[in-house]
N, C-alpha and C. Protein backbone atom coordinates (compact mmCIF):
# COMPACT_ATOMS: atom_id res chain seq x y z
N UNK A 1 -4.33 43.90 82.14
CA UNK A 1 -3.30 44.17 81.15
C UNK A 1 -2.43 42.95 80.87
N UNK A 2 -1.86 41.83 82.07
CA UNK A 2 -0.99 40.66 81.86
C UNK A 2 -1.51 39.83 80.70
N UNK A 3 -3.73 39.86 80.90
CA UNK A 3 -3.92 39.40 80.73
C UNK A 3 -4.12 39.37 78.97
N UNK A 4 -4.18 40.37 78.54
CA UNK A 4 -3.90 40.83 77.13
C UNK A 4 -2.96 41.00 76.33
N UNK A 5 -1.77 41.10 77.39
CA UNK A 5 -0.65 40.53 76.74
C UNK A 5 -0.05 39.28 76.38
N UNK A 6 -0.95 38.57 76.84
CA UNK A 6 -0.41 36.94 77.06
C UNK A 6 -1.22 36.83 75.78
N UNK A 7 -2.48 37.15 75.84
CA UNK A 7 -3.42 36.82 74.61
C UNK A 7 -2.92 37.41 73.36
N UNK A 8 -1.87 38.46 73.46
CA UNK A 8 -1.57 39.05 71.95
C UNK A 8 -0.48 38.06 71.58
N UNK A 9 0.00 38.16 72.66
CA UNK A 9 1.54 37.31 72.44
C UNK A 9 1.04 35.91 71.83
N UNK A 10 0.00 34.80 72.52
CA UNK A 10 -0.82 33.68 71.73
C UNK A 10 -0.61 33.70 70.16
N UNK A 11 -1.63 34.82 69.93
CA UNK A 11 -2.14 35.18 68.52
C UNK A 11 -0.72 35.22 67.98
N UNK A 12 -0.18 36.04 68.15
CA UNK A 12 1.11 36.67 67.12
C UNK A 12 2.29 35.72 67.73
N UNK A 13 2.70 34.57 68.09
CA UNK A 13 3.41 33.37 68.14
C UNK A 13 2.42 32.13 67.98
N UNK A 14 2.07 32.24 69.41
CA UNK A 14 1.52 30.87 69.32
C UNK A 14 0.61 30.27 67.84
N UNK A 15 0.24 30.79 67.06
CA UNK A 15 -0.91 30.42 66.31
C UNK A 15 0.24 30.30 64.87
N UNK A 16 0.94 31.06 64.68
CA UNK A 16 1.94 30.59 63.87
C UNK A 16 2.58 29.30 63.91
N UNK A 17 3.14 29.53 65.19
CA UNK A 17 3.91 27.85 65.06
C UNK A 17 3.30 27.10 65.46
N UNK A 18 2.43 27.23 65.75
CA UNK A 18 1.00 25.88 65.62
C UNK A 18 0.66 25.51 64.21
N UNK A 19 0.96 26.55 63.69
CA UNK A 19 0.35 26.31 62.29
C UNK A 19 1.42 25.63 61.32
N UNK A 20 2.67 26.04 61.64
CA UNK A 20 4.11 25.74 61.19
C UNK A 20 4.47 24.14 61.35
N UNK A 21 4.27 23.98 62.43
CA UNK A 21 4.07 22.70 63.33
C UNK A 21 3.07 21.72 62.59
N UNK A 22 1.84 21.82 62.45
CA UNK A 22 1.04 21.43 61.67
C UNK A 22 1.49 21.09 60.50
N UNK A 23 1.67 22.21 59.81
CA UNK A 23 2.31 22.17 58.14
C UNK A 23 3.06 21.47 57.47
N UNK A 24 4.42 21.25 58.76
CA UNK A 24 5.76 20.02 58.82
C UNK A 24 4.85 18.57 58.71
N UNK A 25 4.23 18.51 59.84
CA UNK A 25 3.83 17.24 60.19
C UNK A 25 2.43 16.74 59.24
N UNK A 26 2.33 17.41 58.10
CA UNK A 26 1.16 17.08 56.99
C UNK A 26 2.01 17.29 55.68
N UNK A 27 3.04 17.98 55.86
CA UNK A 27 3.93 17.41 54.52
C UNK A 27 4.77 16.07 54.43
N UNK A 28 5.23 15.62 55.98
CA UNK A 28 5.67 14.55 56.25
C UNK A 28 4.41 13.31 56.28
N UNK A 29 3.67 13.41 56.28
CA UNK A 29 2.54 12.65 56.09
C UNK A 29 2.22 12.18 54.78
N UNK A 30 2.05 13.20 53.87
CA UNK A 30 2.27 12.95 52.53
C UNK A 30 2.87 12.57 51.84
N UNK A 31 4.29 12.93 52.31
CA UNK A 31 5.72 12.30 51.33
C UNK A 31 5.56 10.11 52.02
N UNK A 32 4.77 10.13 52.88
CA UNK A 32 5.04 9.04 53.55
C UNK A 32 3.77 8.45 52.46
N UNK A 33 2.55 8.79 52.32
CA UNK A 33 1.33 8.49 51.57
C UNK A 33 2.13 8.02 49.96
N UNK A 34 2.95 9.02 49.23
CA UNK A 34 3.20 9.06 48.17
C UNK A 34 4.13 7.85 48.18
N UNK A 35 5.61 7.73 49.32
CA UNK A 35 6.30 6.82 49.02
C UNK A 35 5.50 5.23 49.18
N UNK A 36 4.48 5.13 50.04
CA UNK A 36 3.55 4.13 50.29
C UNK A 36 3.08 3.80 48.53
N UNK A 37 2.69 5.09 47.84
CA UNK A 37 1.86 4.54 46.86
C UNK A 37 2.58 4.16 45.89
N UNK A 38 4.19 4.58 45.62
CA UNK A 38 5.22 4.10 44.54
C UNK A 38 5.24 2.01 44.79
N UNK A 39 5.35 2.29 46.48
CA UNK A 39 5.88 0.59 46.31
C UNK A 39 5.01 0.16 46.06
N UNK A 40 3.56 0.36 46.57
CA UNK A 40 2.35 -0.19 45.90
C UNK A 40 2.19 -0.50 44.70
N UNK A 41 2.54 0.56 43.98
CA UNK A 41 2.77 0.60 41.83
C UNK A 41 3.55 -0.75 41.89
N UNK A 42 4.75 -0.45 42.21
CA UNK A 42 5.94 -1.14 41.80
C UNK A 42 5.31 -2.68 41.95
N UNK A 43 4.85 -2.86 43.57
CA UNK A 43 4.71 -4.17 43.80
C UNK A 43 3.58 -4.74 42.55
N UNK A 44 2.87 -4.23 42.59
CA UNK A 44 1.35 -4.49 41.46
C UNK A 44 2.08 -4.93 40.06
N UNK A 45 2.96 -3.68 39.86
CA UNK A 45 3.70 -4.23 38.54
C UNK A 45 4.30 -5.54 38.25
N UNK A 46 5.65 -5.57 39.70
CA UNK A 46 6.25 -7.14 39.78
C UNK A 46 5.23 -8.53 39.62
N UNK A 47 3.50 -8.11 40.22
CA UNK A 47 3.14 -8.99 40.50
C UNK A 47 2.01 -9.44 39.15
N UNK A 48 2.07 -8.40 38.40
CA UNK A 48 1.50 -8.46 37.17
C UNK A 48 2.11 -9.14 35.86
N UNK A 49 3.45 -9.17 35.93
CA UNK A 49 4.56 -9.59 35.56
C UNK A 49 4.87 -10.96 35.43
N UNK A 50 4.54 -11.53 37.05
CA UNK A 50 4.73 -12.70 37.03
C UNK A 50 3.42 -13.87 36.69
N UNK A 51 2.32 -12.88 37.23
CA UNK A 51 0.78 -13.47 36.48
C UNK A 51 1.19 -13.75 35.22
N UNK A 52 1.67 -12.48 34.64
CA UNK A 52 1.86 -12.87 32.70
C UNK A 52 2.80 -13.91 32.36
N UNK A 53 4.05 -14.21 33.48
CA UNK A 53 4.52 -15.45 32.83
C UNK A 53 4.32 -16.56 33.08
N UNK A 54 3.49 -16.75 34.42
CA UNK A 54 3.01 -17.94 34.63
C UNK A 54 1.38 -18.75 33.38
N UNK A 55 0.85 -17.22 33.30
CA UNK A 55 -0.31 -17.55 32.15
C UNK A 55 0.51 -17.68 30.91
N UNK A 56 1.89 -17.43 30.22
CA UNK A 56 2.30 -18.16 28.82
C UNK A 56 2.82 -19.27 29.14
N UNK A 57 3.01 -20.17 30.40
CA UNK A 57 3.99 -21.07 30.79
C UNK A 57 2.60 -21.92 30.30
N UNK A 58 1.64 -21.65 31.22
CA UNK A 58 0.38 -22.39 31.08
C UNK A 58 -0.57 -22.38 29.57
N UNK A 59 -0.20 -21.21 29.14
CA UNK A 59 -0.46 -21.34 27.54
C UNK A 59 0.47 -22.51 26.56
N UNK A 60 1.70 -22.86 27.03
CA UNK A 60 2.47 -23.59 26.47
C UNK A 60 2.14 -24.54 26.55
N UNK A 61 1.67 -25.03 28.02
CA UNK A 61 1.82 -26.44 28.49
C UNK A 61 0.02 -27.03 27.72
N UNK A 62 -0.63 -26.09 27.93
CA UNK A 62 -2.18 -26.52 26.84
C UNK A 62 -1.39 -26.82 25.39
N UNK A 63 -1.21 -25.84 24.84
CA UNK A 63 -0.58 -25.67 23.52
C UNK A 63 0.40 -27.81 22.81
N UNK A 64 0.76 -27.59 24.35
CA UNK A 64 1.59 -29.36 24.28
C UNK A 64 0.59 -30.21 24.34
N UNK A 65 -0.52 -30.08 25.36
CA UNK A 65 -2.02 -31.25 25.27
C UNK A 65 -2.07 -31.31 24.17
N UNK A 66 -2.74 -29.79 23.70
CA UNK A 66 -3.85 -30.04 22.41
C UNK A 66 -3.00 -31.06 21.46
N UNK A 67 -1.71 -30.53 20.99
CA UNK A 67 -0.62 -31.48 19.92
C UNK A 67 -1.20 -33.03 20.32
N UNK A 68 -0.56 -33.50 21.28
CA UNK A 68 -0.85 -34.72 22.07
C UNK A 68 -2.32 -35.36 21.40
N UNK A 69 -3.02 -34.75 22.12
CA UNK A 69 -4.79 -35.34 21.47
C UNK A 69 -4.66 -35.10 20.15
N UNK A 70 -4.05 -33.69 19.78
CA UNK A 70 -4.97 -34.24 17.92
C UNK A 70 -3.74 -35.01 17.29
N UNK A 71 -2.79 -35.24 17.66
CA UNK A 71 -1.88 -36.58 17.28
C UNK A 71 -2.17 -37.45 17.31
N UNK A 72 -2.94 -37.88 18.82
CA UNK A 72 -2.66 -39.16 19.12
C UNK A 72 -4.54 -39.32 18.86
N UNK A 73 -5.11 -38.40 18.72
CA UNK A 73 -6.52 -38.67 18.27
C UNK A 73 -7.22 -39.58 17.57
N UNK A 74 -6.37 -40.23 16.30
CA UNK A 74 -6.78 -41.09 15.43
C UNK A 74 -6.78 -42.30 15.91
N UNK A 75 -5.36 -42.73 16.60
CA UNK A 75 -4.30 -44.09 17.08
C UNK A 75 -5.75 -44.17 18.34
N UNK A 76 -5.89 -43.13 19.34
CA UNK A 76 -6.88 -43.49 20.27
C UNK A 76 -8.38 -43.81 19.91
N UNK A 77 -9.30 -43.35 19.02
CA UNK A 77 -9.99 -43.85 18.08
C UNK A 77 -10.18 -45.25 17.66
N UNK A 78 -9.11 -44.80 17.14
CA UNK A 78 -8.69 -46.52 16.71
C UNK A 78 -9.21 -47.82 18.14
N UNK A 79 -8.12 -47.09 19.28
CA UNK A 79 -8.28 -48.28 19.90
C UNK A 79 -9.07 -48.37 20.57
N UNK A 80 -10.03 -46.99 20.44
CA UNK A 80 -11.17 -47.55 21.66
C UNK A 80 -12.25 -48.30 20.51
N UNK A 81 -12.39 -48.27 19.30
CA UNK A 81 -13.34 -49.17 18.37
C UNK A 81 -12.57 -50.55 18.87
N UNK A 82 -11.17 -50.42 18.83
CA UNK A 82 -10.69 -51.93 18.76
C UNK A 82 -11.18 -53.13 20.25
N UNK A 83 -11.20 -51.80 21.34
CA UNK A 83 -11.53 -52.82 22.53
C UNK A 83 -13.05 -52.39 22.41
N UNK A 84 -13.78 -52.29 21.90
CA UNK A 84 -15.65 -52.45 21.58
C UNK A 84 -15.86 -53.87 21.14
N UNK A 85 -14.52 -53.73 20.02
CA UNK A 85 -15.00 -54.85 19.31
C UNK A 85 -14.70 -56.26 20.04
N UNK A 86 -13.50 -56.36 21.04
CA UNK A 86 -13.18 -57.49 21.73
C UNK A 86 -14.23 -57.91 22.87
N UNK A 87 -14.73 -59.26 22.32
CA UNK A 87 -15.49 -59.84 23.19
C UNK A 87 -15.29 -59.95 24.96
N UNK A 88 -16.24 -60.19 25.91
CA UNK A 88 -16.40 -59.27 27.30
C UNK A 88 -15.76 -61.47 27.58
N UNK A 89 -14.93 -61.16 28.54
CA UNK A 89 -14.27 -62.32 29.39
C UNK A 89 -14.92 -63.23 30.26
């Protein structure tokens, strides 16, 4: 008889707050998963952000070459015919 009472008593407590117990500690798991995956967003974003301004910084700084060469394209032209044409020392 002790021994069936211990076993009802199990079932009808124990298995509840085992389960209760459980339940806490897998919702706290999750809220921890979710806040993990915001900073993740966030960080990806900041870091997407700064990719994009470092790629227009570097779009600029081409943007300044190309000017450069097709400016100075002709004048350099020029002078590399001019030292062809100067006789070798």
């Amino acid at each position: 008889m002790p021994g069936t009472v211990l076993g009802f008593f199990m079932i009808v407590v124990g298995i509840p707050v085992l389960a209760g117990i459980g339940y806490a500690a897998f919702e706290r798991w999750l809220k921890h998963k979710e806040k993990m995956a915001n900073a993740l967003a966030s960080q990806t974003a900041e870091k997407a952000a700064q990719y994009a301004a470092h790629t227009d910084r570097l779009e600029q700084r081409v943007r300044v070459l190309e000017r450069i060469v097709t400016d100075k394209g002709i004048d350099l032209s020029d002078e590399i015919e001019r030292l062809r044409d100067q006789p070798l020392n």
